[in-house]
PDB file of N, CA and C in Angstrom:
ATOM      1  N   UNK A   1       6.184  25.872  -9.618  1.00  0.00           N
ATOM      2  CA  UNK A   1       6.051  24.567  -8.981  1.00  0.00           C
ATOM      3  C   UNK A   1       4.989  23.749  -9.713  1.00  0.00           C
ATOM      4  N   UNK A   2       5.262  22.061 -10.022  1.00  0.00           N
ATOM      5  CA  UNK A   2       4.177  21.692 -10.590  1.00  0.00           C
ATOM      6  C   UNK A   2       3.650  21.211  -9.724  1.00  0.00           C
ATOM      7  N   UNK A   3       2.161  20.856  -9.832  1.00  0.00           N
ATOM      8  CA  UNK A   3       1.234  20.643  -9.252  1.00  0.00           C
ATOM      9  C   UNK A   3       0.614  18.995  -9.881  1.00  0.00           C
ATOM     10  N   UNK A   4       0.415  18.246  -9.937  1.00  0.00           N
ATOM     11  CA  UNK A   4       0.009  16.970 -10.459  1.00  0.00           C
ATOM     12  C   UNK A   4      -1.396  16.582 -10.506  1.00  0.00           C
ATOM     13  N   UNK A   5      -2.537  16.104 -11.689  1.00  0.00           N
ATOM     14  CA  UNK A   5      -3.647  16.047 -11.006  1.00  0.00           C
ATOM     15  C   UNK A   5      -3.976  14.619 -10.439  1.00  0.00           C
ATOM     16  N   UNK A   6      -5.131  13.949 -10.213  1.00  0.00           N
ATOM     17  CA  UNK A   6      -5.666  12.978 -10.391  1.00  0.00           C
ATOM     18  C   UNK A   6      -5.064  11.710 -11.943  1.00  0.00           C
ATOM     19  N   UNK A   7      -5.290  12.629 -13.056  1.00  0.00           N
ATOM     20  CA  UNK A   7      -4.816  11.742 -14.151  1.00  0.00           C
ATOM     21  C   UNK A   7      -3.167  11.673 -14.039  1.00  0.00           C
ATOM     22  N   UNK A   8      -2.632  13.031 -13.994  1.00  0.00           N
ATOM     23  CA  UNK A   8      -0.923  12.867 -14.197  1.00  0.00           C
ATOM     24  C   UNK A   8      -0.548  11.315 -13.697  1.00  0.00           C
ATOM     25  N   UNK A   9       0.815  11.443 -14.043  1.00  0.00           N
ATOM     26  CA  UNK A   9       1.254  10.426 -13.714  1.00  0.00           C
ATOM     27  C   UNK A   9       2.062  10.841 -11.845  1.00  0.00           C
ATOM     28  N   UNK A  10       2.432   9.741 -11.463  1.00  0.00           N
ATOM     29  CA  UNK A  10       3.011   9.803  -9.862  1.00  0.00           C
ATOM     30  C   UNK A  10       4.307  10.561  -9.940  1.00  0.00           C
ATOM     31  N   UNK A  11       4.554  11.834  -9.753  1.00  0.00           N
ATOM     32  CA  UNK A  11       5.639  12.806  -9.509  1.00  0.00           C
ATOM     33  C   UNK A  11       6.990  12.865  -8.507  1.00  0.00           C
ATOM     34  N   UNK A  12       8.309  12.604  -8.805  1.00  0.00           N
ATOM     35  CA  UNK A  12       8.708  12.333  -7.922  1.00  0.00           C
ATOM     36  C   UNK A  12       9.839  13.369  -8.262  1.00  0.00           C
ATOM     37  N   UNK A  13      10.192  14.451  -7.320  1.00  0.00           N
ATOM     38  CA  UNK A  13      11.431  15.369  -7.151  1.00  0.00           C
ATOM     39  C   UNK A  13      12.714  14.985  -6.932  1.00  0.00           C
ATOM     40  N   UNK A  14      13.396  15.367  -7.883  1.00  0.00           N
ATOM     41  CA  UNK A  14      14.916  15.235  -7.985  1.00  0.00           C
ATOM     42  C   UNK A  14      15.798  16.797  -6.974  1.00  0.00           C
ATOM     43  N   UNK A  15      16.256  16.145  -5.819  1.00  0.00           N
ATOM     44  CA  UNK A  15      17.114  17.316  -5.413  1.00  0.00           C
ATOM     45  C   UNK A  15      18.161  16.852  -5.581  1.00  0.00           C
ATOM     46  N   UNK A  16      19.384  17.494  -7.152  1.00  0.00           N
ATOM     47  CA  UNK A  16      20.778  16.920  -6.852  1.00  0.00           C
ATOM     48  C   UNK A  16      21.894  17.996  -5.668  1.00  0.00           C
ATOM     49  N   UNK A  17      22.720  16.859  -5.233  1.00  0.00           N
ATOM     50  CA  UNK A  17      23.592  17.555  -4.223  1.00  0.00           C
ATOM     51  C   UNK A  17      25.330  16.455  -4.809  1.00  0.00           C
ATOM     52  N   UNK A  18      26.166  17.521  -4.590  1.00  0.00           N
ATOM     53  CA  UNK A  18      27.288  17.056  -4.777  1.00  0.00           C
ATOM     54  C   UNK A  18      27.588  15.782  -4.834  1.00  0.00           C
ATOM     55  N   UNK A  19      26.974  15.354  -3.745  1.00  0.00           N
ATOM     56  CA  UNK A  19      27.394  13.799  -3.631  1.00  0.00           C
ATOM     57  C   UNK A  19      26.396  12.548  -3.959  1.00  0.00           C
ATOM     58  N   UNK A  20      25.425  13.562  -4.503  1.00  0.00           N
ATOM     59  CA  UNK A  20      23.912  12.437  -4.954  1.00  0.00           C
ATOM     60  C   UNK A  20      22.825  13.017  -4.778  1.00  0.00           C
ATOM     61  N   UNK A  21      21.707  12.608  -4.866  1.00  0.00           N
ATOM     62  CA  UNK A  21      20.470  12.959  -5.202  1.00  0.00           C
ATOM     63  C   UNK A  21      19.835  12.923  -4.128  1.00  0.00           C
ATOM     64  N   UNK A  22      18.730  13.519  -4.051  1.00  0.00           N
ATOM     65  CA  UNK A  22      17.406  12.987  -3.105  1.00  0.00           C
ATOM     66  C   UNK A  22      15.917  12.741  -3.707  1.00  0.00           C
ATOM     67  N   UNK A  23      15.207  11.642  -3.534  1.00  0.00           N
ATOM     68  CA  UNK A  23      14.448  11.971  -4.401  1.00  0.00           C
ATOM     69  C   UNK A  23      13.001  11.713  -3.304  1.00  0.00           C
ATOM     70  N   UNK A  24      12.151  12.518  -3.843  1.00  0.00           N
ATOM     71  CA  UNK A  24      10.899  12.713  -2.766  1.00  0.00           C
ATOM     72  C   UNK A  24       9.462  12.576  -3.668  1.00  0.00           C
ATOM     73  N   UNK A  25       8.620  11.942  -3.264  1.00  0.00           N
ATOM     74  CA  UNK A  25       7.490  12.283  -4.024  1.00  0.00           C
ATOM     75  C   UNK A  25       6.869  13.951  -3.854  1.00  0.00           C
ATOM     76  N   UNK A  26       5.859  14.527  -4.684  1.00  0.00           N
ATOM     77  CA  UNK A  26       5.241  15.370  -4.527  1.00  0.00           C
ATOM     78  C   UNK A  26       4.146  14.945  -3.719  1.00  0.00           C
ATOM     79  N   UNK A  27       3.918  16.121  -2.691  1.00  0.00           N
ATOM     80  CA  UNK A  27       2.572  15.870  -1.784  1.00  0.00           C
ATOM     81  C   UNK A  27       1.627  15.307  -2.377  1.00  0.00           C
ATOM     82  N   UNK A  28       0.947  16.077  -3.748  1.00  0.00           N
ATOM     83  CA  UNK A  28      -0.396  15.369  -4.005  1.00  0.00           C
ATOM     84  C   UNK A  28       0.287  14.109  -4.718  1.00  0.00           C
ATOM     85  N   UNK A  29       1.010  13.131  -5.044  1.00  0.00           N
ATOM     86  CA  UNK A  29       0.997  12.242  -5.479  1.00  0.00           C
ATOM     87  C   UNK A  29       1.253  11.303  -4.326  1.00  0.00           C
ATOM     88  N   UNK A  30       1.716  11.967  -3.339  1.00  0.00           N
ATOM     89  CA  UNK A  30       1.951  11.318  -1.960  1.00  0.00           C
ATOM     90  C   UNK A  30       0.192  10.932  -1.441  1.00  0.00           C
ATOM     91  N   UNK A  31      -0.160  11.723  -1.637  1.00  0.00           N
ATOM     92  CA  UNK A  31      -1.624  12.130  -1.006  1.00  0.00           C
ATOM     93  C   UNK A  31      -2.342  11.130  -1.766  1.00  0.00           C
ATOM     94  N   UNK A  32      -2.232  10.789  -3.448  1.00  0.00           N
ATOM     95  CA  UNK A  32      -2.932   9.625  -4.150  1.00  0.00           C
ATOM     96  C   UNK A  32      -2.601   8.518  -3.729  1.00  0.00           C
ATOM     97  N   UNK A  33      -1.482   8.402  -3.627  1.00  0.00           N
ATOM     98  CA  UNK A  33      -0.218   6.769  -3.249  1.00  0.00           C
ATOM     99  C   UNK A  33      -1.353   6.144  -1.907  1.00  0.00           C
ATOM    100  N   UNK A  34      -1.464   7.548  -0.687  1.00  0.00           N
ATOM    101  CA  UNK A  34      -2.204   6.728   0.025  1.00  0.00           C
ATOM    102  C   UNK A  34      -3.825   6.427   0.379  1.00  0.00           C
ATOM    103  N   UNK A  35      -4.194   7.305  -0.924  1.00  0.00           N
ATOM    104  CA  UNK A  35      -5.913   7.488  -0.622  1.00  0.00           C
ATOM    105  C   UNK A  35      -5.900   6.119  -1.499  1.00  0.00           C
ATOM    106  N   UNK A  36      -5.665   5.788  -2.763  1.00  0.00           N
ATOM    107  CA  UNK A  36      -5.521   4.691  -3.384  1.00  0.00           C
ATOM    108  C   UNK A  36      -5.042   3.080  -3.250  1.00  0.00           C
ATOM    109  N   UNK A  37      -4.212   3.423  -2.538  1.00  0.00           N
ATOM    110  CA  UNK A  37      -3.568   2.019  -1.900  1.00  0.00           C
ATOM    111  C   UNK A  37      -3.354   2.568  -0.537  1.00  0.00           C
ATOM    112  N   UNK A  38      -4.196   2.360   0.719  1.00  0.00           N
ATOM    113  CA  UNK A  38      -4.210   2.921   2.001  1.00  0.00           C
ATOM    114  C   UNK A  38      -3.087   1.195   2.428  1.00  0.00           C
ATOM    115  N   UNK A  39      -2.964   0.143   2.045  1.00  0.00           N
ATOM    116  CA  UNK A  39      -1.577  -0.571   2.790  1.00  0.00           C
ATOM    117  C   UNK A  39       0.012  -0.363   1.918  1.00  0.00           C
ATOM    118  N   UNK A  40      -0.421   0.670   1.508  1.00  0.00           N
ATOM    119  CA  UNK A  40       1.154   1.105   1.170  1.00  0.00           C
ATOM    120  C   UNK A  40       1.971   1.555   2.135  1.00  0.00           C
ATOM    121  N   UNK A  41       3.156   1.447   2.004  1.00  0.00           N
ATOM    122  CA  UNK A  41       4.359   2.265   2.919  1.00  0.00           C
ATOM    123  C   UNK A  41       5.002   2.533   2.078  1.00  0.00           C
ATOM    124  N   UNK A  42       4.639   4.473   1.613  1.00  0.00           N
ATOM    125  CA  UNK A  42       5.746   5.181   1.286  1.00  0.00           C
ATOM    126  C   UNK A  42       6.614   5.460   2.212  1.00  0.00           C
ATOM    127  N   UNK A  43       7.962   5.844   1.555  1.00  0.00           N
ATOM    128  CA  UNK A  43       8.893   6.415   2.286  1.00  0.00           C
ATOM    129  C   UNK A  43       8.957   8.017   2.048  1.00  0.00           C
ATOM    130  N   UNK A  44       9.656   8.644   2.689  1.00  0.00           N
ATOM    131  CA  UNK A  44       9.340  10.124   2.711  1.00  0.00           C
ATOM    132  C   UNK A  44      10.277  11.044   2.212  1.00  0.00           C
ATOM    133  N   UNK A  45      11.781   9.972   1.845  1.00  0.00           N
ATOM    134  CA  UNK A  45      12.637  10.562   0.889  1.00  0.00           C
ATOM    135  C   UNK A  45      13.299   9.291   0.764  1.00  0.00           C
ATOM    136  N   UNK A  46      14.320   9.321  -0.710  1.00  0.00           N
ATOM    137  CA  UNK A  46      15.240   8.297  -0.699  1.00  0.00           C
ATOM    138  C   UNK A  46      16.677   9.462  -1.110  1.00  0.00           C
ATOM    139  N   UNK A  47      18.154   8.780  -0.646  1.00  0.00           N
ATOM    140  CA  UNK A  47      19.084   9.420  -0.873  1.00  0.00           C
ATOM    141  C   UNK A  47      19.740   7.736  -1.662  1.00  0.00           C
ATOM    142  N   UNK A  48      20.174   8.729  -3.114  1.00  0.00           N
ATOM    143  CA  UNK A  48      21.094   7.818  -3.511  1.00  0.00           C
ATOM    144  C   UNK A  48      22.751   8.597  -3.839  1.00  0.00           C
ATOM    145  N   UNK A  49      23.602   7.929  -3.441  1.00  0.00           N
ATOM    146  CA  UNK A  49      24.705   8.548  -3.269  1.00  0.00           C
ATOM    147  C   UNK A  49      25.319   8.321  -4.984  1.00  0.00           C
ATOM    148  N   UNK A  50      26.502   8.755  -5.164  1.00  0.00           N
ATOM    149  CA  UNK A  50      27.408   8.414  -6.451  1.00  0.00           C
ATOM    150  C   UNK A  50      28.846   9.106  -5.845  1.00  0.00           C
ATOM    151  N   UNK A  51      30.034   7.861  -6.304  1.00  0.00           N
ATOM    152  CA  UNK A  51      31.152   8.787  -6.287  1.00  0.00           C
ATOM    153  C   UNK A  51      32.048   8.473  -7.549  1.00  0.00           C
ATOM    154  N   UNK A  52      31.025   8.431  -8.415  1.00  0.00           N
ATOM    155  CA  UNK A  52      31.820   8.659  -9.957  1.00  0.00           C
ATOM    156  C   UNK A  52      31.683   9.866 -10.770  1.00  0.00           C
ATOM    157  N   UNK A  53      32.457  10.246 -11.416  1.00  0.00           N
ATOM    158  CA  UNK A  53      32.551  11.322 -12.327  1.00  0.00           C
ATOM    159  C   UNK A  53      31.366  10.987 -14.220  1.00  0.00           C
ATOM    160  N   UNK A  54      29.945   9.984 -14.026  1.00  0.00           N
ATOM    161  CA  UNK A  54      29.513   9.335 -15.202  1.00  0.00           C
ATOM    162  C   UNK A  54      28.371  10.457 -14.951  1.00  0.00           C
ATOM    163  N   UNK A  55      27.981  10.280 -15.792  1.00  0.00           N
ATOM    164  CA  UNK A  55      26.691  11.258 -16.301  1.00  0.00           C
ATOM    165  C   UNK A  55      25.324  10.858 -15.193  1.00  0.00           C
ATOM    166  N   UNK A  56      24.883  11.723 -14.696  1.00  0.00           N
ATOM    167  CA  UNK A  56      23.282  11.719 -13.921  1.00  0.00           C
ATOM    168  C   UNK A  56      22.712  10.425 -14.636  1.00  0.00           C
ATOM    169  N   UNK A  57      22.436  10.266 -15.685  1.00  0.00           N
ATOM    170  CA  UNK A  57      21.345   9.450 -16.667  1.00  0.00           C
ATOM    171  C   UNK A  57      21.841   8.351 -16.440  1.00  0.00           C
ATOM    172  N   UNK A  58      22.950   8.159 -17.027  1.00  0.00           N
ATOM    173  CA  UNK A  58      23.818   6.911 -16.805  1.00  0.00           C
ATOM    174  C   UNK A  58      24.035   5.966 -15.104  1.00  0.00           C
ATOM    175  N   UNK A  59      24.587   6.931 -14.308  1.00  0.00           N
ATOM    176  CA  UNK A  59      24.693   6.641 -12.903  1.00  0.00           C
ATOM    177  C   UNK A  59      23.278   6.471 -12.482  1.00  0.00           C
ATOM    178  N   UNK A  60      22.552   7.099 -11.907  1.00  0.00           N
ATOM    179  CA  UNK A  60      20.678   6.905 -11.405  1.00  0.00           C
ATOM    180  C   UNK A  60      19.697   6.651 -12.346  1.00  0.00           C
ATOM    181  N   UNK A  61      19.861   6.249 -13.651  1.00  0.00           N
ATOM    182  CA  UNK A  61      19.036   6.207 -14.799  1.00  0.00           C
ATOM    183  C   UNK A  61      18.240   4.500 -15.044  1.00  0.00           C
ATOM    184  N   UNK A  62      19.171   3.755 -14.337  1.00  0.00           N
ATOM    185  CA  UNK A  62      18.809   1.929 -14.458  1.00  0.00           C
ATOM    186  C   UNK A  62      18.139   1.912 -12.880  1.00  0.00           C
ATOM    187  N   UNK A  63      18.239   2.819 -11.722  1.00  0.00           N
ATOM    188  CA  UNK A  63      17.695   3.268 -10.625  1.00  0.00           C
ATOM    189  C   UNK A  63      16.199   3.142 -10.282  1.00  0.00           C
ATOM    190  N   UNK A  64      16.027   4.049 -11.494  1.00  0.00           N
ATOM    191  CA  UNK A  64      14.605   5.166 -11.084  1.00  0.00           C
ATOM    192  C   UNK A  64      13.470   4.612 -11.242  1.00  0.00           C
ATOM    193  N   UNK A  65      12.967   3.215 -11.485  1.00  0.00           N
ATOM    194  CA  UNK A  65      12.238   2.075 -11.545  1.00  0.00           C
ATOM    195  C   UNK A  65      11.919   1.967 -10.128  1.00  0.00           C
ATOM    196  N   UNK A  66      13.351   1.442  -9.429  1.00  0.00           N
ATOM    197  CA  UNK A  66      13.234   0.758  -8.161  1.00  0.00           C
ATOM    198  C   UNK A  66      12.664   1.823  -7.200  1.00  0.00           C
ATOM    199  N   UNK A  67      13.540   3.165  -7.324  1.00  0.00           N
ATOM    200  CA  UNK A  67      13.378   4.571  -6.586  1.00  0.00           C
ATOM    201  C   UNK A  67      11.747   4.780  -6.330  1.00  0.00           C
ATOM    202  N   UNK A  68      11.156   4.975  -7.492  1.00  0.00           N
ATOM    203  CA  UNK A  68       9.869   4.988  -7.610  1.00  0.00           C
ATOM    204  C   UNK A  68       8.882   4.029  -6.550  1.00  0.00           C
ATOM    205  N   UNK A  69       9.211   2.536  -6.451  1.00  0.00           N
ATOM    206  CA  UNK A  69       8.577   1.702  -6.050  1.00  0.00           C
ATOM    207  C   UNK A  69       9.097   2.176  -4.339  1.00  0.00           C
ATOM    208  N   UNK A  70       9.815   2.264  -3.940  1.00  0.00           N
ATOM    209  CA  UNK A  70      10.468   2.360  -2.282  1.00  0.00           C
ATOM    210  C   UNK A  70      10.293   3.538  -2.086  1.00  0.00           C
ATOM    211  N   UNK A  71       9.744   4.532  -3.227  1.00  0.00           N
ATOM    212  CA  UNK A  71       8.758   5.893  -2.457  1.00  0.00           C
ATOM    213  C   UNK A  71       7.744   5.641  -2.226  1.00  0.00           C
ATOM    214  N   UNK A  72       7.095   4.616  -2.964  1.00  0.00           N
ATOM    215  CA  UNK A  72       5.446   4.809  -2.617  1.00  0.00           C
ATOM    216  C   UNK A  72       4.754   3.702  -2.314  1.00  0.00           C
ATOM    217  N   UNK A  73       6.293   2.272  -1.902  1.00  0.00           N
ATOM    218  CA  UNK A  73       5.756   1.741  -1.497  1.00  0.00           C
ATOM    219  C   UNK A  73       4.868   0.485  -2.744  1.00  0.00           C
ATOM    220  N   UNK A  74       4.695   0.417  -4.107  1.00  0.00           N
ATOM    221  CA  UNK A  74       4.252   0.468  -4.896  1.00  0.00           C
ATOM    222  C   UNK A  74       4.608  -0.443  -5.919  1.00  0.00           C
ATOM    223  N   UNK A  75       4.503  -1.791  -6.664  1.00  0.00           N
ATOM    224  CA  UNK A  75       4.541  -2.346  -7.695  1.00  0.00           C
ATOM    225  C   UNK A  75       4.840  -1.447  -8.705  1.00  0.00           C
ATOM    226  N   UNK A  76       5.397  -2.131 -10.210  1.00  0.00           N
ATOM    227  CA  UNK A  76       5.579  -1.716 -11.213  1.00  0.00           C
ATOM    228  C   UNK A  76       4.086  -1.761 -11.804  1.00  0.00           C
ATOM    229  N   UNK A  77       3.606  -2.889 -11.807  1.00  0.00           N
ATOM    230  CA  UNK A  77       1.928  -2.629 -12.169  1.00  0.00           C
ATOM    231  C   UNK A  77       0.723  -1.238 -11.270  1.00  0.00           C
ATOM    232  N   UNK A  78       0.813  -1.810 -10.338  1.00  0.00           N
ATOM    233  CA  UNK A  78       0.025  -0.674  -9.345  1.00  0.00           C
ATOM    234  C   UNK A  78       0.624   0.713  -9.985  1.00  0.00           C
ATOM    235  N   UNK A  79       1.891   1.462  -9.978  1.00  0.00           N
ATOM    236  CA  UNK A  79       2.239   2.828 -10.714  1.00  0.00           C
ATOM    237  C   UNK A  79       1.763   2.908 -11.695  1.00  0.00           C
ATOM    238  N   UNK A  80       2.241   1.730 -13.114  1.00  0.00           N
ATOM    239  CA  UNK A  80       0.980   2.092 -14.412  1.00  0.00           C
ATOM    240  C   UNK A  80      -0.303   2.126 -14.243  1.00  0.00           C
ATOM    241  N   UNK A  81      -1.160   1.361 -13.429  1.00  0.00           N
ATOM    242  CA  UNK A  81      -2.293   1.592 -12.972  1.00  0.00           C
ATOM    243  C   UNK A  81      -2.794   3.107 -12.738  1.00  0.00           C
ATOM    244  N   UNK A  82      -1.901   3.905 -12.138  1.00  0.00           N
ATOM    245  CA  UNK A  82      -2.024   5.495 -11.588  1.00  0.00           C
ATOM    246  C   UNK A  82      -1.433   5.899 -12.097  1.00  0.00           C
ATOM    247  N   UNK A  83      -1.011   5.689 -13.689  1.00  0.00           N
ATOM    248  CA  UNK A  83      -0.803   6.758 -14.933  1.00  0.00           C
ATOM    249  C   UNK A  83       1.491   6.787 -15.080  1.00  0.00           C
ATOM    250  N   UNK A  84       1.721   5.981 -14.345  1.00  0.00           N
ATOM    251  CA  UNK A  84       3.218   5.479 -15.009  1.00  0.00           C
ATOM    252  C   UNK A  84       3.480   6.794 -13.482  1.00  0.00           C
ATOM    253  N   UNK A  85       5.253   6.900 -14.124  1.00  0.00           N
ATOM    254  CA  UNK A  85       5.750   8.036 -13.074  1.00  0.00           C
ATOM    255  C   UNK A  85       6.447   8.766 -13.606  1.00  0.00           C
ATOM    256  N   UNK A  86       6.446  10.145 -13.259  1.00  0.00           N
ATOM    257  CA  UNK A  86       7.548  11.135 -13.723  1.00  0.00           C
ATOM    258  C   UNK A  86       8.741  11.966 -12.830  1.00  0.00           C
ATOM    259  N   UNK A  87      10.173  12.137 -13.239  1.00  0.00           N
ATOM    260  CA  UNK A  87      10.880  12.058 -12.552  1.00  0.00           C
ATOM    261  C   UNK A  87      11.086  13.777 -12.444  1.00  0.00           C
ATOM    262  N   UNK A  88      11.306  14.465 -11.385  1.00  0.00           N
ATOM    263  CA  UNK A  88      10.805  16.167 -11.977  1.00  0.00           C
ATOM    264  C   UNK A  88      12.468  16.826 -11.337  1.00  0.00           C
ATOM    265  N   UNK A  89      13.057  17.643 -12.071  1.00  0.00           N
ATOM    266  CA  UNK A  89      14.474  18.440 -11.185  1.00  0.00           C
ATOM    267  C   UNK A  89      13.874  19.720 -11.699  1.00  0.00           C
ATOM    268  N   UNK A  90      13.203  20.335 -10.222  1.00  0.00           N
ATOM    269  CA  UNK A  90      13.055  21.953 -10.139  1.00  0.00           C
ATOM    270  C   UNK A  90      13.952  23.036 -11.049  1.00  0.00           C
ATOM    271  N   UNK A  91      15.574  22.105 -10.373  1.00  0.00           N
ATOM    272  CA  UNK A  91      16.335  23.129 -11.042  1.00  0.00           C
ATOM    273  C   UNK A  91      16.680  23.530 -12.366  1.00  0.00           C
ATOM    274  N   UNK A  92      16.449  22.254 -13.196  1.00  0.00           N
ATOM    275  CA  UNK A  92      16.635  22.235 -14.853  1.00  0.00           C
ATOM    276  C   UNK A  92      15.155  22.088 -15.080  1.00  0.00           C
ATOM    277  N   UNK A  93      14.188  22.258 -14.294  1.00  0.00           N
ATOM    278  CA  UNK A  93      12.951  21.846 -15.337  1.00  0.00           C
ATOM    279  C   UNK A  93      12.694  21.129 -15.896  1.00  0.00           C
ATOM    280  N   UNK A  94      13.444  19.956 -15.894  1.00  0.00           N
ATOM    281  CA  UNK A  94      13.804  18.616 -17.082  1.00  0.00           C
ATOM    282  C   UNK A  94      12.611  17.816 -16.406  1.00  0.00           C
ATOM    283  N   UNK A  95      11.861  17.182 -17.170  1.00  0.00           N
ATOM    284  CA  UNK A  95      10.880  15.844 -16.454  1.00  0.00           C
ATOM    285  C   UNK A  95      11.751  14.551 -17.326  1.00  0.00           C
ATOM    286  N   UNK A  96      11.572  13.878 -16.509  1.00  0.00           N
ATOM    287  CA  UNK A  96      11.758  12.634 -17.201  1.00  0.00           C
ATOM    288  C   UNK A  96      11.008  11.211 -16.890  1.00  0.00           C
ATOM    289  N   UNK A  97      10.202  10.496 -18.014  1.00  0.00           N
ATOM    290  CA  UNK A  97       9.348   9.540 -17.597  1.00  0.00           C
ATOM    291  C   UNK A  97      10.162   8.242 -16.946  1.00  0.00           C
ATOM    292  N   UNK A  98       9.441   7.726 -16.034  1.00  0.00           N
ATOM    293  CA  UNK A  98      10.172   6.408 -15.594  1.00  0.00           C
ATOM    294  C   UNK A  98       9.702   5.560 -16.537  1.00  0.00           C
ATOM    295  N   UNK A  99      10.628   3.999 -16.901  1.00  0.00           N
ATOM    296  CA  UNK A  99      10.228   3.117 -17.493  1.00  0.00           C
ATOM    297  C   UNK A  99       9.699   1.543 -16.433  1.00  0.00           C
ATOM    298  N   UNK A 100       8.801   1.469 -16.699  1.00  0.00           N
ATOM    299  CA  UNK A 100       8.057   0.513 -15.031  1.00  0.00           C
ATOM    300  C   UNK A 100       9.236  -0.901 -15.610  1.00  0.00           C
ATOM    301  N   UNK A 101       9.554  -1.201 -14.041  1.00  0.00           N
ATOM    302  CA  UNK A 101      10.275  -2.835 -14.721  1.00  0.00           C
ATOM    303  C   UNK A 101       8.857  -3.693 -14.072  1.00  0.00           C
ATOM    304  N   UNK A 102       8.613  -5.084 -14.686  1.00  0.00           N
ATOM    305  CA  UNK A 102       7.832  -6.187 -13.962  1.00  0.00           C
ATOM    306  C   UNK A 102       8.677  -6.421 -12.805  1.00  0.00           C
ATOM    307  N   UNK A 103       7.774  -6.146 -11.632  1.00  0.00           N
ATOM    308  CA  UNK A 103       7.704  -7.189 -10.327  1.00  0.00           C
ATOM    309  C   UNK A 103       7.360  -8.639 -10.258  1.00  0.00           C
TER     310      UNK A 103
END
């Protein structure tokens, strides 16, 4: 399991399921989101659905900008501020960095 510190960047878990994803922050980045910005409203999971046969990257990949911001509540500036975000799937081990869009 990774663990995130203070510097990492904001961690957010990929659970895929047949019909789409879930994506959740990690506690301690949950735990920064609100010691750092205490008028944030994270959310506590997001589900994004798909019913195409296109690649993960392709389908949730122009996504994971917005995903990021409606977990934690959070600007594209404010996340680079707290070190950008990374996108984590337990099951492949794969990280993948988010790219911040301007708000």
């Amino acid at each position: 399991m990774m663990s995130p510190t203070n510097s990492s960047p904001i961690l957010i878990y990929i659970g895929r399921q047949q019909d789409g994803c879930v994506y959740q922050l990690h506690p301690s980045s949950l735990r920064r989101v609100r010691a750092e910005h205490p008028s944030a409203k994270p959310a506590s999971q997001v589900f994004i659905r798909f019913d195409s046969d296109g690649s993960f990257e392709d389908l949730h990949g122009p996504l994971w900008a917005q995903i990021a911001g409606m977990l934690t509540g959070l600007n594209a500036k404010q996340l680079e501020a707290m070190g950008g975000v990374e996108l984590y799937e337990p099951r492949t081990e794969i990280r993948r960095p988010v790219t911040a869009r301007a708000s």
